[in-house]
C-alpha atoms as a PDB file:
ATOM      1  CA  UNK A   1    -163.462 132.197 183.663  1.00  0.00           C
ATOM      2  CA  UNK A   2    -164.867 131.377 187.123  1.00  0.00           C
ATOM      3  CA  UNK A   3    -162.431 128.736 187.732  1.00  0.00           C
ATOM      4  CA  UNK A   4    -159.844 130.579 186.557  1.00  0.00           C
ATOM      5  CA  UNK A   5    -160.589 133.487 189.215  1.00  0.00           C
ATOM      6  CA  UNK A   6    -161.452 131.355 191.954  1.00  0.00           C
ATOM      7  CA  UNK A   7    -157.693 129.959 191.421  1.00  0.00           C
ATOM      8  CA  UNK A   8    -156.079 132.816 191.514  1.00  0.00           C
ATOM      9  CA  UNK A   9    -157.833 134.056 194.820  1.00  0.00           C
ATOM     10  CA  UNK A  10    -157.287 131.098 196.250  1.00  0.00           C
ATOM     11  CA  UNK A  11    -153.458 131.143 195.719  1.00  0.00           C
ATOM     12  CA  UNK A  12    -153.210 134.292 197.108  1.00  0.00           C
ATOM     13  CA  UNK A  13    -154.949 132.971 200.044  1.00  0.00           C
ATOM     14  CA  UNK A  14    -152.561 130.123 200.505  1.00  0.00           C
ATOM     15  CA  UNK A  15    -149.446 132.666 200.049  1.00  0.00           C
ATOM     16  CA  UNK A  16    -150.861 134.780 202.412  1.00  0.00           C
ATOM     17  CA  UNK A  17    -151.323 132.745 204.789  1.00  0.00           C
ATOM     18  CA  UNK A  18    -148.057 130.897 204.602  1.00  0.00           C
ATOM     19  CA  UNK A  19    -145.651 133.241 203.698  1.00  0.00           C
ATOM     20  CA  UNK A  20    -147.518 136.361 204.700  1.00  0.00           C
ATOM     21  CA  UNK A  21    -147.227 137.967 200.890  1.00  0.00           C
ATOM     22  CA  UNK A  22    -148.557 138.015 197.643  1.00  0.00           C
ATOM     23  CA  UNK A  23    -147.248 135.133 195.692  1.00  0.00           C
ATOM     24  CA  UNK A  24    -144.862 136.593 192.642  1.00  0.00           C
ATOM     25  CA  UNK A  25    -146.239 137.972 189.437  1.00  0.00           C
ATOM     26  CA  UNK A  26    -144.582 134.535 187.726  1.00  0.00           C
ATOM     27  CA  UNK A  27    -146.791 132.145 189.916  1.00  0.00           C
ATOM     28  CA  UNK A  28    -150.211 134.323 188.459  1.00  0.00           C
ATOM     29  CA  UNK A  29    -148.658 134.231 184.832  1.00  0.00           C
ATOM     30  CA  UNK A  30    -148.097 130.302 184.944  1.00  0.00           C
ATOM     31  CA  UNK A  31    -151.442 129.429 186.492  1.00  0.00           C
ATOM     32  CA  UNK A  32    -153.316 131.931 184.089  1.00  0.00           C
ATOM     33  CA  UNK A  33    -151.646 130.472 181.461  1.00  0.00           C
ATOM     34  CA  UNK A  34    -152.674 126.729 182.178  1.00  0.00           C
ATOM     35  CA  UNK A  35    -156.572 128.018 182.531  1.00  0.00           C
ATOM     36  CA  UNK A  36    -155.348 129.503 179.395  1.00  0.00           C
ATOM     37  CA  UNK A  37    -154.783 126.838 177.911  1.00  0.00           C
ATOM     38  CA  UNK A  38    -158.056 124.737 179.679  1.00  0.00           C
ATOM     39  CA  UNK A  39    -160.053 127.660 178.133  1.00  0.00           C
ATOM     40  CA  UNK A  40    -158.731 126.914 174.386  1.00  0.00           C
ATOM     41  CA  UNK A  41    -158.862 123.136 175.218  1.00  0.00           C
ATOM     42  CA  UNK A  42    -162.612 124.143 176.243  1.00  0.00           C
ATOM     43  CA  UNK A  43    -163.948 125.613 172.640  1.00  0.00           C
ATOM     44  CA  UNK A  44    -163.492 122.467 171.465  1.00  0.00           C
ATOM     45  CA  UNK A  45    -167.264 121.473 172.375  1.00  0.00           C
ATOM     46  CA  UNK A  46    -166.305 117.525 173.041  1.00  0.00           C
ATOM     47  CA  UNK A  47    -163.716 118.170 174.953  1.00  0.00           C
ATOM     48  CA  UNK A  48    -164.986 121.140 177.245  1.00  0.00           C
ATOM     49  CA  UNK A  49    -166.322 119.231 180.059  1.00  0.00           C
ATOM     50  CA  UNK A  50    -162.698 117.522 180.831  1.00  0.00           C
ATOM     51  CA  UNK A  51    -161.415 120.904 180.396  1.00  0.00           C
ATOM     52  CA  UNK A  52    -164.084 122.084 183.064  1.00  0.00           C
ATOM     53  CA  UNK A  53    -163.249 119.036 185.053  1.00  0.00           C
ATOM     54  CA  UNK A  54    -159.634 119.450 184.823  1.00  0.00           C
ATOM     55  CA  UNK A  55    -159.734 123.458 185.664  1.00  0.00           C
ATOM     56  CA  UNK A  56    -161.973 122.522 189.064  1.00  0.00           C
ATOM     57  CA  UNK A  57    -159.761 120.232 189.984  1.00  0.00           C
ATOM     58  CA  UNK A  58    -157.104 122.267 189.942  1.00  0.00           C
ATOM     59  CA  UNK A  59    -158.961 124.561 192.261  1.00  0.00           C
ATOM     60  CA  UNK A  60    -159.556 121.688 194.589  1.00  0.00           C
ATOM     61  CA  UNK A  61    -156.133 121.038 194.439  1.00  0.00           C
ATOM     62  CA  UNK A  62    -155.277 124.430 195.947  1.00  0.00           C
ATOM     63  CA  UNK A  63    -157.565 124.773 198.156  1.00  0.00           C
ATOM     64  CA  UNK A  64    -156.489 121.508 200.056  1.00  0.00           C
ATOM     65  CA  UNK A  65    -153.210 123.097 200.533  1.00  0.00           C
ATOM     66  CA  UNK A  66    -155.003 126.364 201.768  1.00  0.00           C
ATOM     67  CA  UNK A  67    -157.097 124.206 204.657  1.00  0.00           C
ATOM     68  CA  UNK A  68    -155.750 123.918 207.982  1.00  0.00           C
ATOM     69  CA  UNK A  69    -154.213 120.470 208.693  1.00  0.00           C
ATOM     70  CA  UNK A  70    -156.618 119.057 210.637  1.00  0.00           C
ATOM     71  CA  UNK A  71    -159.174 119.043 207.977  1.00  0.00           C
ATOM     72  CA  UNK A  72    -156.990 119.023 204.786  1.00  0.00           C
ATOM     73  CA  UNK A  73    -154.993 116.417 205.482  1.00  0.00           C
ATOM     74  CA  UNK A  74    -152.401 115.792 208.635  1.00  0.00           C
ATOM     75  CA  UNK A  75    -148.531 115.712 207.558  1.00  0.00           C
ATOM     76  CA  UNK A  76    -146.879 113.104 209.422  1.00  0.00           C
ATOM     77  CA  UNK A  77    -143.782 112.964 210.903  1.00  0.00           C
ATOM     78  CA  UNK A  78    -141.079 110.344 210.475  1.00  0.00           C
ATOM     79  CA  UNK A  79    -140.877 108.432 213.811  1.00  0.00           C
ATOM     80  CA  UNK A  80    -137.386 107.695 214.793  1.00  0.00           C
ATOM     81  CA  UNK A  81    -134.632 108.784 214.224  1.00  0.00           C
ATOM     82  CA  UNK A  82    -132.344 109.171 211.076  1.00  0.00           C
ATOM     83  CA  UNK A  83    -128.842 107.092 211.202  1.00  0.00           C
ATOM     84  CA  UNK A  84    -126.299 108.082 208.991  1.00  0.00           C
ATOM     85  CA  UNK A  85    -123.396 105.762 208.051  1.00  0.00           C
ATOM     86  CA  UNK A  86    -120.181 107.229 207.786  1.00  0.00           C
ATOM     87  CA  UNK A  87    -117.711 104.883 206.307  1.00  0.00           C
ATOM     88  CA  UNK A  88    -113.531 105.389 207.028  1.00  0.00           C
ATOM     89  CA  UNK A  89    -111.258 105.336 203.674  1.00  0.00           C
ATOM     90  CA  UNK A  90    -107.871 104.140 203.724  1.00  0.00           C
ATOM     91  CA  UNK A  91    -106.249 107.614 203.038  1.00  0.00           C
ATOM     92  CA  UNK A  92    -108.169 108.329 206.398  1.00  0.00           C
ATOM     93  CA  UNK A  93    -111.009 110.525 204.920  1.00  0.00           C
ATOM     94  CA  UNK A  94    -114.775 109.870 206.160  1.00  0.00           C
ATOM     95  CA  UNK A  95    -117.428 108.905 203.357  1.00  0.00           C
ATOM     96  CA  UNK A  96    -120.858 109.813 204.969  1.00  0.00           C
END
């Protein structure tokens, strides 16, 4: 149940800050339904610490995205430019 919370607060941290909104009431029904789904996966005693595992690392996942770039991760940028080819038919159209 922790995890479960703690992903749901930490999406709408992430939306938030990106978007400056509350993510849409789909986004909380799909990720309450996969903890859901860890939870049911979870009352089956051998498999409740992968379930436990898998529900963390979920929330790890998220919060990643929520860090600032510096620390979560840099994005890079593609260094050059992009050439496209453009290739002349012989009815005299342009393929690109």
């Amino acid at each position: 149940m922790l995890a479960w919370v703690t992903g749901l607060g930490l999406m709408t941290v992430r939306e938030l800050q990106q978007v400056r909104r509350p993510p849409p009431p789909g986004r909380y029904l799909a990720a309450s339904g996969i903890y859901a789904g860890l939870a049911l996966l979870a009352s089956y005693e051998p498999a409740a610490p992968a379930a436990a595992l898998a529900a963390w690392g979920f929330n790890l996942a998220v919060f990643l995205q929520v860090l600032p770039e510096t620390v979560g991760g840099s994005k890079t940028k593609a260094k050059g430019k992009s050439k496209s080819a453009a290739t002349t038919t012989a009815a005299g159209g342009t393929i690109v």
